[in-house]
Protein backbone atom coordinates (compact mmCIF):
# COMPACT_ATOMS: atom_id res chain seq x y z
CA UNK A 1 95.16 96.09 88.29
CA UNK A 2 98.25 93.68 89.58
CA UNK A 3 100.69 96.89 88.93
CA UNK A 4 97.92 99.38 90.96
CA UNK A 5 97.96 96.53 93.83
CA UNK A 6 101.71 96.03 94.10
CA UNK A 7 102.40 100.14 93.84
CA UNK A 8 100.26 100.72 96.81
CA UNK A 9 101.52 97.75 99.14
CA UNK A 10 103.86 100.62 100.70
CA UNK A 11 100.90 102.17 101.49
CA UNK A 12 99.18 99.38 103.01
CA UNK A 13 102.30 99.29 105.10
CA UNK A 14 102.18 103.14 105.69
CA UNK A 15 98.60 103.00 106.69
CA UNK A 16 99.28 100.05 109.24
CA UNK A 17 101.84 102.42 110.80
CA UNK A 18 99.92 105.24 110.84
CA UNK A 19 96.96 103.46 112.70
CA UNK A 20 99.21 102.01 115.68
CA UNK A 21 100.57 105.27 115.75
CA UNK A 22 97.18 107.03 116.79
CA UNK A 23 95.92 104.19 118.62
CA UNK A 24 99.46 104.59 120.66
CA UNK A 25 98.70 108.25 121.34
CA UNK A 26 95.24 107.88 122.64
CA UNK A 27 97.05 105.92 124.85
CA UNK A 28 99.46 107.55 126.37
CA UNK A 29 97.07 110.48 126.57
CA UNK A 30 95.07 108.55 128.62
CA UNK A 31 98.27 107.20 130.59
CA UNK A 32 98.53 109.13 134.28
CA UNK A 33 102.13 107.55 133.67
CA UNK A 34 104.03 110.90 132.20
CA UNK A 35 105.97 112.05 134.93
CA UNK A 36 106.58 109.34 138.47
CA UNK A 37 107.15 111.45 141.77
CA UNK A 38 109.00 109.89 144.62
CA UNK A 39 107.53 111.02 148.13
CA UNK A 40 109.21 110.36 150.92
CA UNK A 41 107.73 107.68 154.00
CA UNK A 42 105.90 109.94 156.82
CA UNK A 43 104.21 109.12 159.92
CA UNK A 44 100.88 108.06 158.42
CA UNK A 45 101.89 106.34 155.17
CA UNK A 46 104.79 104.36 154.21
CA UNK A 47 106.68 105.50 151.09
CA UNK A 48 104.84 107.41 148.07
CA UNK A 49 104.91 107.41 144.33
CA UNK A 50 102.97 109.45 142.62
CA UNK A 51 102.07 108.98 138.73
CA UNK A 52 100.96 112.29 136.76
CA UNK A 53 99.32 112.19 133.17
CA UNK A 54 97.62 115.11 131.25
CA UNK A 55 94.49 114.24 132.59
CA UNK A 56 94.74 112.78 136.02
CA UNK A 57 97.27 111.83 139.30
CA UNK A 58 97.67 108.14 140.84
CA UNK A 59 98.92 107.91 144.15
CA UNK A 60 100.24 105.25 145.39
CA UNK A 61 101.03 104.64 149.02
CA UNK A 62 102.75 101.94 150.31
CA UNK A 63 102.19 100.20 153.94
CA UNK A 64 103.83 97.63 155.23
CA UNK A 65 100.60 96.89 157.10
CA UNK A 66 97.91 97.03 154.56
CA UNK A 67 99.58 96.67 151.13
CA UNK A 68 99.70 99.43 149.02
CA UNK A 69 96.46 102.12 148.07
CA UNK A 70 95.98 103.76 145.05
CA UNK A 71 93.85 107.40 144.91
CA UNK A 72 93.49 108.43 141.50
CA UNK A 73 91.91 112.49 140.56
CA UNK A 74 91.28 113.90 137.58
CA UNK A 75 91.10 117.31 136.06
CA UNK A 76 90.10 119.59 133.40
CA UNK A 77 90.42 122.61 131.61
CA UNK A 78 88.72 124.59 133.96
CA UNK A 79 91.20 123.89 136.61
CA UNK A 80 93.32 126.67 137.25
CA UNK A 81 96.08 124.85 139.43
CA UNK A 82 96.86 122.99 135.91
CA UNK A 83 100.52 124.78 134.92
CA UNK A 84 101.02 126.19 131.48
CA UNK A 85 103.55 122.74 130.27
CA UNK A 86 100.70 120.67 131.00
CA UNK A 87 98.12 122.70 129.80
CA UNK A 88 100.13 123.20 125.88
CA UNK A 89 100.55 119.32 126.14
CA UNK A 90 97.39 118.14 126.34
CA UNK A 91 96.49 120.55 123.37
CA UNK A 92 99.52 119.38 121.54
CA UNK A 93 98.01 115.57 122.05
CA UNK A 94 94.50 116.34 121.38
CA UNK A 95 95.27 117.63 118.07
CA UNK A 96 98.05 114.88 117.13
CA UNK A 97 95.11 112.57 117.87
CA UNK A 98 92.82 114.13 115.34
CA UNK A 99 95.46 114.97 113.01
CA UNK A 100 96.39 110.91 113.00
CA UNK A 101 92.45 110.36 113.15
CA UNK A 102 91.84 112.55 109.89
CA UNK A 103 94.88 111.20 108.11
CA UNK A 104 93.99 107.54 108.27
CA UNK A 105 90.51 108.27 106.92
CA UNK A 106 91.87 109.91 104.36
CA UNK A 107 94.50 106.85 103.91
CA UNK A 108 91.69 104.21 103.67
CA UNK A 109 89.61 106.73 100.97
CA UNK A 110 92.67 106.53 98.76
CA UNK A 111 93.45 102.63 99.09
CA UNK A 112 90.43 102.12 98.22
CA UNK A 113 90.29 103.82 95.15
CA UNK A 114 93.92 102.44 94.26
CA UNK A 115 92.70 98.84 94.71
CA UNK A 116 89.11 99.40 92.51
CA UNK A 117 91.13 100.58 89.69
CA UNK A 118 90.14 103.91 89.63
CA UNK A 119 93.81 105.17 89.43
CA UNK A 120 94.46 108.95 88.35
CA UNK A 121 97.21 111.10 88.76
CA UNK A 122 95.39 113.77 90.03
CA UNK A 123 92.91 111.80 92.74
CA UNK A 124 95.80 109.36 93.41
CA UNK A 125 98.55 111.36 94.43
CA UNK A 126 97.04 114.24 96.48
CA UNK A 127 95.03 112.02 98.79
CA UNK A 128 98.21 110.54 100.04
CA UNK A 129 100.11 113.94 100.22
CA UNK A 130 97.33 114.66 102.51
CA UNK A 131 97.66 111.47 104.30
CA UNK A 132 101.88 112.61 104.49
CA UNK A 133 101.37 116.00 105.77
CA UNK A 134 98.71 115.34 108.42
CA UNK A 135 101.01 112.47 109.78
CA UNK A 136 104.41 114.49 110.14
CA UNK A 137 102.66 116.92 111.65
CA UNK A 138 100.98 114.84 114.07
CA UNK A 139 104.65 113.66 114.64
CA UNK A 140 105.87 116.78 114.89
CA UNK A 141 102.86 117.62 117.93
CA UNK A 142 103.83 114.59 119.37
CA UNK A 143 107.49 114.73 119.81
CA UNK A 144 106.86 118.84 121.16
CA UNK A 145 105.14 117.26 123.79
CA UNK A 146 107.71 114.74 125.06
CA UNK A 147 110.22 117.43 124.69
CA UNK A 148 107.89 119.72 126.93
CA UNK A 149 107.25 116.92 129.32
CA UNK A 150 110.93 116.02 129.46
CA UNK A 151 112.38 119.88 130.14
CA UNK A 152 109.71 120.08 132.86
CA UNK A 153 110.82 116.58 134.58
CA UNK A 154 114.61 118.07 133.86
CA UNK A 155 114.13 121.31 135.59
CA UNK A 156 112.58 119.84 138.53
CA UNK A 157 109.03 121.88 137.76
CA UNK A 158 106.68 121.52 140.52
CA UNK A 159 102.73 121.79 140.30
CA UNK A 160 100.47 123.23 142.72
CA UNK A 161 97.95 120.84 143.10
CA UNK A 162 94.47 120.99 145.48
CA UNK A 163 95.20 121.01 149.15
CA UNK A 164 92.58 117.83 148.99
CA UNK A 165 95.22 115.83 146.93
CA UNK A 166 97.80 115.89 149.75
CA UNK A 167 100.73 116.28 147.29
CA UNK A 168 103.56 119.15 147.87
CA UNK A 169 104.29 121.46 145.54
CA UNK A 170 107.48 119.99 144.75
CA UNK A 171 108.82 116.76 145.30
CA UNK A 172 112.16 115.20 146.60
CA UNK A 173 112.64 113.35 143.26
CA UNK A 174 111.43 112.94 139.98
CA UNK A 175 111.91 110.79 136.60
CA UNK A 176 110.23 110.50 133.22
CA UNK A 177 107.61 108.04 133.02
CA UNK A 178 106.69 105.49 130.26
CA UNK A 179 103.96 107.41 128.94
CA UNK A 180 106.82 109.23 127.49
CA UNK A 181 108.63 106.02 125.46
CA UNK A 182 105.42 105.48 124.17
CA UNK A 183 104.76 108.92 122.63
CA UNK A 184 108.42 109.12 121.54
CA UNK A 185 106.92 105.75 119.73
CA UNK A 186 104.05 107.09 118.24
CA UNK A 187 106.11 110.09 117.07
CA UNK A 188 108.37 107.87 115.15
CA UNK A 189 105.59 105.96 113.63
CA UNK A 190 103.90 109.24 112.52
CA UNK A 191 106.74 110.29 110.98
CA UNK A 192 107.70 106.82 108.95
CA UNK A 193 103.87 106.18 107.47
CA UNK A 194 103.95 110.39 106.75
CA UNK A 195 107.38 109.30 104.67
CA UNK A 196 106.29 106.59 103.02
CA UNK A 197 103.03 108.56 101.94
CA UNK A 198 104.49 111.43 100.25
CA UNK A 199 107.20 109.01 98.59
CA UNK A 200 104.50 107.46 96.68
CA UNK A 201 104.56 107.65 92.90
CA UNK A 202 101.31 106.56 90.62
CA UNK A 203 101.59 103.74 88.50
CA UNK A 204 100.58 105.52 85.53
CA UNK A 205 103.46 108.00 86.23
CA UNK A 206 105.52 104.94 85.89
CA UNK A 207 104.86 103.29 83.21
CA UNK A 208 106.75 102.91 79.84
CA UNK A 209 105.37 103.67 76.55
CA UNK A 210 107.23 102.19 73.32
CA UNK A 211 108.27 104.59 70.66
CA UNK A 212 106.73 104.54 67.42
């Protein structure tokens, strides 16, 4: 029991990752922080900046007067002003998310049967495999979206949004947004716990029998 304990402490490790990792891309899912537009100051409203998730747009607009006002919208699916970049990145989240979701289940499963004993080569191994390929992938999903998010800020992609949201098709200047460090983050974590699955070996694959 001490040498099934002390083979799966990796894991324990592994799985740790692997759970900040998906609670770290919920997150920046959720973040409106992905890409930060800089408007410029008109006659009604000081300077802009504009924050623009997968899900929703923050506008901020400061006044010297009154402090600054945030407006926040949301969208869906069914919106059809949503580009295509956006539209394969909040698919390519969604499923990271479930991926990550489905592997740590899987994870705790396995622990638990490595910590009761009930060791096998066969139920031991493949559970974490699983765990391993669910995880890169979700890494994989992960870092396609910051890449997709990144080429967009890079080429200066605009997006048509509602005439109600007051926001111009393009704007004078735009950067990448935290919500992308903390993908790139998740990404990396994905990846490590997915490596230190699929390098696990079973104690009983380990062990040394005396000849006779």
């Amino acid at each position: 029991m001490l040498l099934l304990s002390k083979s799966a402490n990796c894991q324990v490790g592994g799985f740790a990752l692997a759970s900040i990792a998906w609670v770290l891309c919920s997150i920046s899912t959720g973040l409106p922080h992905w890409r930060v537009w800089y408007l410029n100051e008109t006659m009604f409203t000081g300077p802009t900046t504009v924050f623009i998730g997968m899900w929703r747009v923050c506008i901020y607009h400061q006044n010297s007067k009154f402090g600054s006002a945030r407006v926040c919208h949301g969208y869906t699916y069914d919106d059809s002003f949503i580009p295509l970049d956006v539209r394969i990145i909040q698919h390519l989240l969604l499923i990271s998310s479930m991926l990550g979701l489905i592997g740590t289940v899987a994870t705790i499963f396995t622990l638990r049967k490595v910590y009761a004993g009930k060791v096998q080569k066969n139920t031991t191994h493949k559970p974490f495999v699983l765990s391993a390929i669910l995880n890169i992938i979700a890494s994989i999903f992960v870092l396609l979206a910051v890449l997709f998010n990144y080429f967009s800020v890079i080429h200066k992609a605009g997006i048509a949004f509602p005439p109600s949201f007051h926001l111009p098709l393009y704007p004078p200047s735009q950067r990448i947004g935290i919500a992308n460090i903390i993908a790139s983050l998740c990404a990396l974590m994905f990846l490590g716990s997915g490596i230190i699955f699929i390098s696990y070996t079973s104690p009983i694959e380990k062990q040394v029998f005396p000849e006779i």
